[in-house]
C-alpha atoms as a PDB file:
ATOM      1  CA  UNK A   1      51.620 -57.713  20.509  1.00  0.00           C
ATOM      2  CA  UNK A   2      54.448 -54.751  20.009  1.00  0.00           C
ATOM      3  CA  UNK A   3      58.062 -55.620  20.013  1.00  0.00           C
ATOM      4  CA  UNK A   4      58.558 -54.317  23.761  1.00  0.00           C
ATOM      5  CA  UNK A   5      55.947 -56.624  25.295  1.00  0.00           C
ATOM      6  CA  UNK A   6      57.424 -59.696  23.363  1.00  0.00           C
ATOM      7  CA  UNK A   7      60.941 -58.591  24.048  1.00  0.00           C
ATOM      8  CA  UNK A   8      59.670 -58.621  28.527  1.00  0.00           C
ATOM      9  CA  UNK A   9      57.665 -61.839  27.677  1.00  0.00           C
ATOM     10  CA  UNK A  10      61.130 -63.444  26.422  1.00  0.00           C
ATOM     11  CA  UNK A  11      62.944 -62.644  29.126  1.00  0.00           C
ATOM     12  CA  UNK A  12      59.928 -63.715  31.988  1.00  0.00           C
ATOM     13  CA  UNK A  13      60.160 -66.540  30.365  1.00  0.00           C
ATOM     14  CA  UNK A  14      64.392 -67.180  30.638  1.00  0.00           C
ATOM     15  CA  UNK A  15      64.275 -65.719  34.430  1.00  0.00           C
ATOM     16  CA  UNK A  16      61.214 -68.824  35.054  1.00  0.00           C
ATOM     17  CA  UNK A  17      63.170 -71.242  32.881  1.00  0.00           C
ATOM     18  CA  UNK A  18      66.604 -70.189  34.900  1.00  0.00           C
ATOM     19  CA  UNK A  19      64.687 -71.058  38.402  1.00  0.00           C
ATOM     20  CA  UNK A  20      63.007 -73.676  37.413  1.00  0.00           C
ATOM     21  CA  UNK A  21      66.668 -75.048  36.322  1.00  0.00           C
ATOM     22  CA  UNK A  22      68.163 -73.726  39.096  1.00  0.00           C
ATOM     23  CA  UNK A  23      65.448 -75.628  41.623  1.00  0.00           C
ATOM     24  CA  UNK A  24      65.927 -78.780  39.654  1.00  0.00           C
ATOM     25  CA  UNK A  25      69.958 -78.745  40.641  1.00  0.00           C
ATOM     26  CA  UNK A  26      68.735 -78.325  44.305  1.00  0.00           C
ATOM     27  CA  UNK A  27      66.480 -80.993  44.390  1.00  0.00           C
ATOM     28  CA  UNK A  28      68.265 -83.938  42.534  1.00  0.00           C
ATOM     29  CA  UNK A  29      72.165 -82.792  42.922  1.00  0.00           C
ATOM     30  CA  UNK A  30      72.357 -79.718  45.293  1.00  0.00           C
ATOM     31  CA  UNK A  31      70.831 -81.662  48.634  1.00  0.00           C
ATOM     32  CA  UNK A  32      72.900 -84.758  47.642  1.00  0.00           C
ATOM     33  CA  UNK A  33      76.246 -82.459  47.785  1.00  0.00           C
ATOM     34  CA  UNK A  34      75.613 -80.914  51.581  1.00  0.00           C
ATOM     35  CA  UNK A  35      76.334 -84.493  53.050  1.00  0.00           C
ATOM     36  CA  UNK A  36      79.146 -85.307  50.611  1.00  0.00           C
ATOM     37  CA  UNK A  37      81.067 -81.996  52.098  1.00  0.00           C
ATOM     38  CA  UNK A  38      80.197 -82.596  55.347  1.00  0.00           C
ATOM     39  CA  UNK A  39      81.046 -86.500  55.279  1.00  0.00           C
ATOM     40  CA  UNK A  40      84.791 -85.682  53.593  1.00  0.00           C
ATOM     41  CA  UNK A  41      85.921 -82.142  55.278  1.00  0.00           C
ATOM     42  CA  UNK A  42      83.788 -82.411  59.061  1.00  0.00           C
ATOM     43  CA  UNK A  43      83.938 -79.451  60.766  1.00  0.00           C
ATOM     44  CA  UNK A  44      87.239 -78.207  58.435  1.00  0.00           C
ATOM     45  CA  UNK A  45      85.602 -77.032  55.803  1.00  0.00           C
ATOM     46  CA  UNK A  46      86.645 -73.588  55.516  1.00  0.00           C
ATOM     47  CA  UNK A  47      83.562 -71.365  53.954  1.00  0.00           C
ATOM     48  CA  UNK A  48      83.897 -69.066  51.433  1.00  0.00           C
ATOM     49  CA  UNK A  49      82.440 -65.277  51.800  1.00  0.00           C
ATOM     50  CA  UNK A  50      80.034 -63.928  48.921  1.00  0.00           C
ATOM     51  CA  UNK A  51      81.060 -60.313  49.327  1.00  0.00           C
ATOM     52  CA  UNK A  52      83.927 -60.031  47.357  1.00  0.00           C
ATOM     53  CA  UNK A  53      82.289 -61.913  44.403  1.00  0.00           C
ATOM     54  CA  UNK A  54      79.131 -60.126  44.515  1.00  0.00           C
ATOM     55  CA  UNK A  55      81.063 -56.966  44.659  1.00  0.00           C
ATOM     56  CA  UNK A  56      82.800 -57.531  41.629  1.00  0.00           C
ATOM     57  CA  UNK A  57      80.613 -58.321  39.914  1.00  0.00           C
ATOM     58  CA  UNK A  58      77.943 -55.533  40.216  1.00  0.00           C
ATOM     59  CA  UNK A  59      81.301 -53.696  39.705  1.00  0.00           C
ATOM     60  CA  UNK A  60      82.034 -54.940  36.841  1.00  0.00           C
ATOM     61  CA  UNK A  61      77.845 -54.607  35.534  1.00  0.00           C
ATOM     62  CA  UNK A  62      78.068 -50.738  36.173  1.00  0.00           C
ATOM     63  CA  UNK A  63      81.140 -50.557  34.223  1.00  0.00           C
ATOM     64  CA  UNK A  64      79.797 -52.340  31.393  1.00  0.00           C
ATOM     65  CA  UNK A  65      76.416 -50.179  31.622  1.00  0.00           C
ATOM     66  CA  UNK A  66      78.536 -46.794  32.063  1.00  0.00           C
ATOM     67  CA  UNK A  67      80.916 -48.116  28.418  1.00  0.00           C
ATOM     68  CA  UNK A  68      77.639 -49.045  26.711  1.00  0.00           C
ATOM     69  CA  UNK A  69      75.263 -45.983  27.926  1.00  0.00           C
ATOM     70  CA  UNK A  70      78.432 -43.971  26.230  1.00  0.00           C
ATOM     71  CA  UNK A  71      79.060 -45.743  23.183  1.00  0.00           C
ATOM     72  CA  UNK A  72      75.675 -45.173  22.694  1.00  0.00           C
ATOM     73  CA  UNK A  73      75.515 -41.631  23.645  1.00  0.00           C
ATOM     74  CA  UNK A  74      78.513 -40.949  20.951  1.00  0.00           C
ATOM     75  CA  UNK A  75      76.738 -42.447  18.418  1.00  0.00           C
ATOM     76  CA  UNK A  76      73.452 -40.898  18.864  1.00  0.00           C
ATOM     77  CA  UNK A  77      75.531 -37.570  18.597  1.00  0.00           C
ATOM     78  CA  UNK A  78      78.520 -38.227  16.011  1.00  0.00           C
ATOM     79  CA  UNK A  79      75.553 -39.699  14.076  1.00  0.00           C
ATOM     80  CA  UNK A  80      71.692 -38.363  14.429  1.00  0.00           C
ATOM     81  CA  UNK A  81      70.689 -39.738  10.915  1.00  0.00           C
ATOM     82  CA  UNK A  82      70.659 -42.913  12.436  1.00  0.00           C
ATOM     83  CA  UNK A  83      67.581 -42.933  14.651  1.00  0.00           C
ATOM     84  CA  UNK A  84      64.602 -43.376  13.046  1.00  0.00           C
ATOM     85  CA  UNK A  85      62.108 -40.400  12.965  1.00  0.00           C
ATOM     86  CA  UNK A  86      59.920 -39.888  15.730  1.00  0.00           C
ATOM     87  CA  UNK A  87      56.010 -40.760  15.172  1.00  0.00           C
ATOM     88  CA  UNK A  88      53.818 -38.494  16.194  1.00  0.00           C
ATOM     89  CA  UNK A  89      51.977 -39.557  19.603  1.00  0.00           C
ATOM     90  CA  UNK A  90      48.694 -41.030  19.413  1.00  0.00           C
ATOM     91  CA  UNK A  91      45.125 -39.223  20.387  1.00  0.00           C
END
């Protein structure tokens, strides 16, 4: 098994573990808190919109992938020693 595949098996594996987490809250704590709101605020409760959030978020994702795809584009050019050589492709 090459570095790549483990690399995509290690994160299958955190994305199932992270559901499988994230299911567990809804079962034994998330269902439990739907009554507690609705019992103490009624009709009041004022919901909260996801946009924003979301927005700033996936904002703030492309930034960090624009700073990091340059950082690395600066080094691959101030410094082209550093890659390793290329392999020649297999027959």
């Amino acid at each position: 098994m090459g570095l790549v595949e483990l690399e995509l098996t290690k994160r299958n594996d955190s994305l199932g573990s992270y559901t499988l987490f994230y299911a567990a809250w809804v079962i034994f704590d998330g269902w439990a808190q739907v009554p507690f709101v609705r019992d103490r605020y009624g009709d009041n409760y004022h919901h909260r919109l996801w946009g924003k959030p979301i927005m700033l978020g996936a904002g703030g994702l492309v930034l960090w992938m624009m700073m990091s795809l340059t950082y690395v584009i600066g080094i691959i050019t101030l410094f082209p020693d550093v890659l390793p050589p290329q392999l020649p492709p297999k027959p």
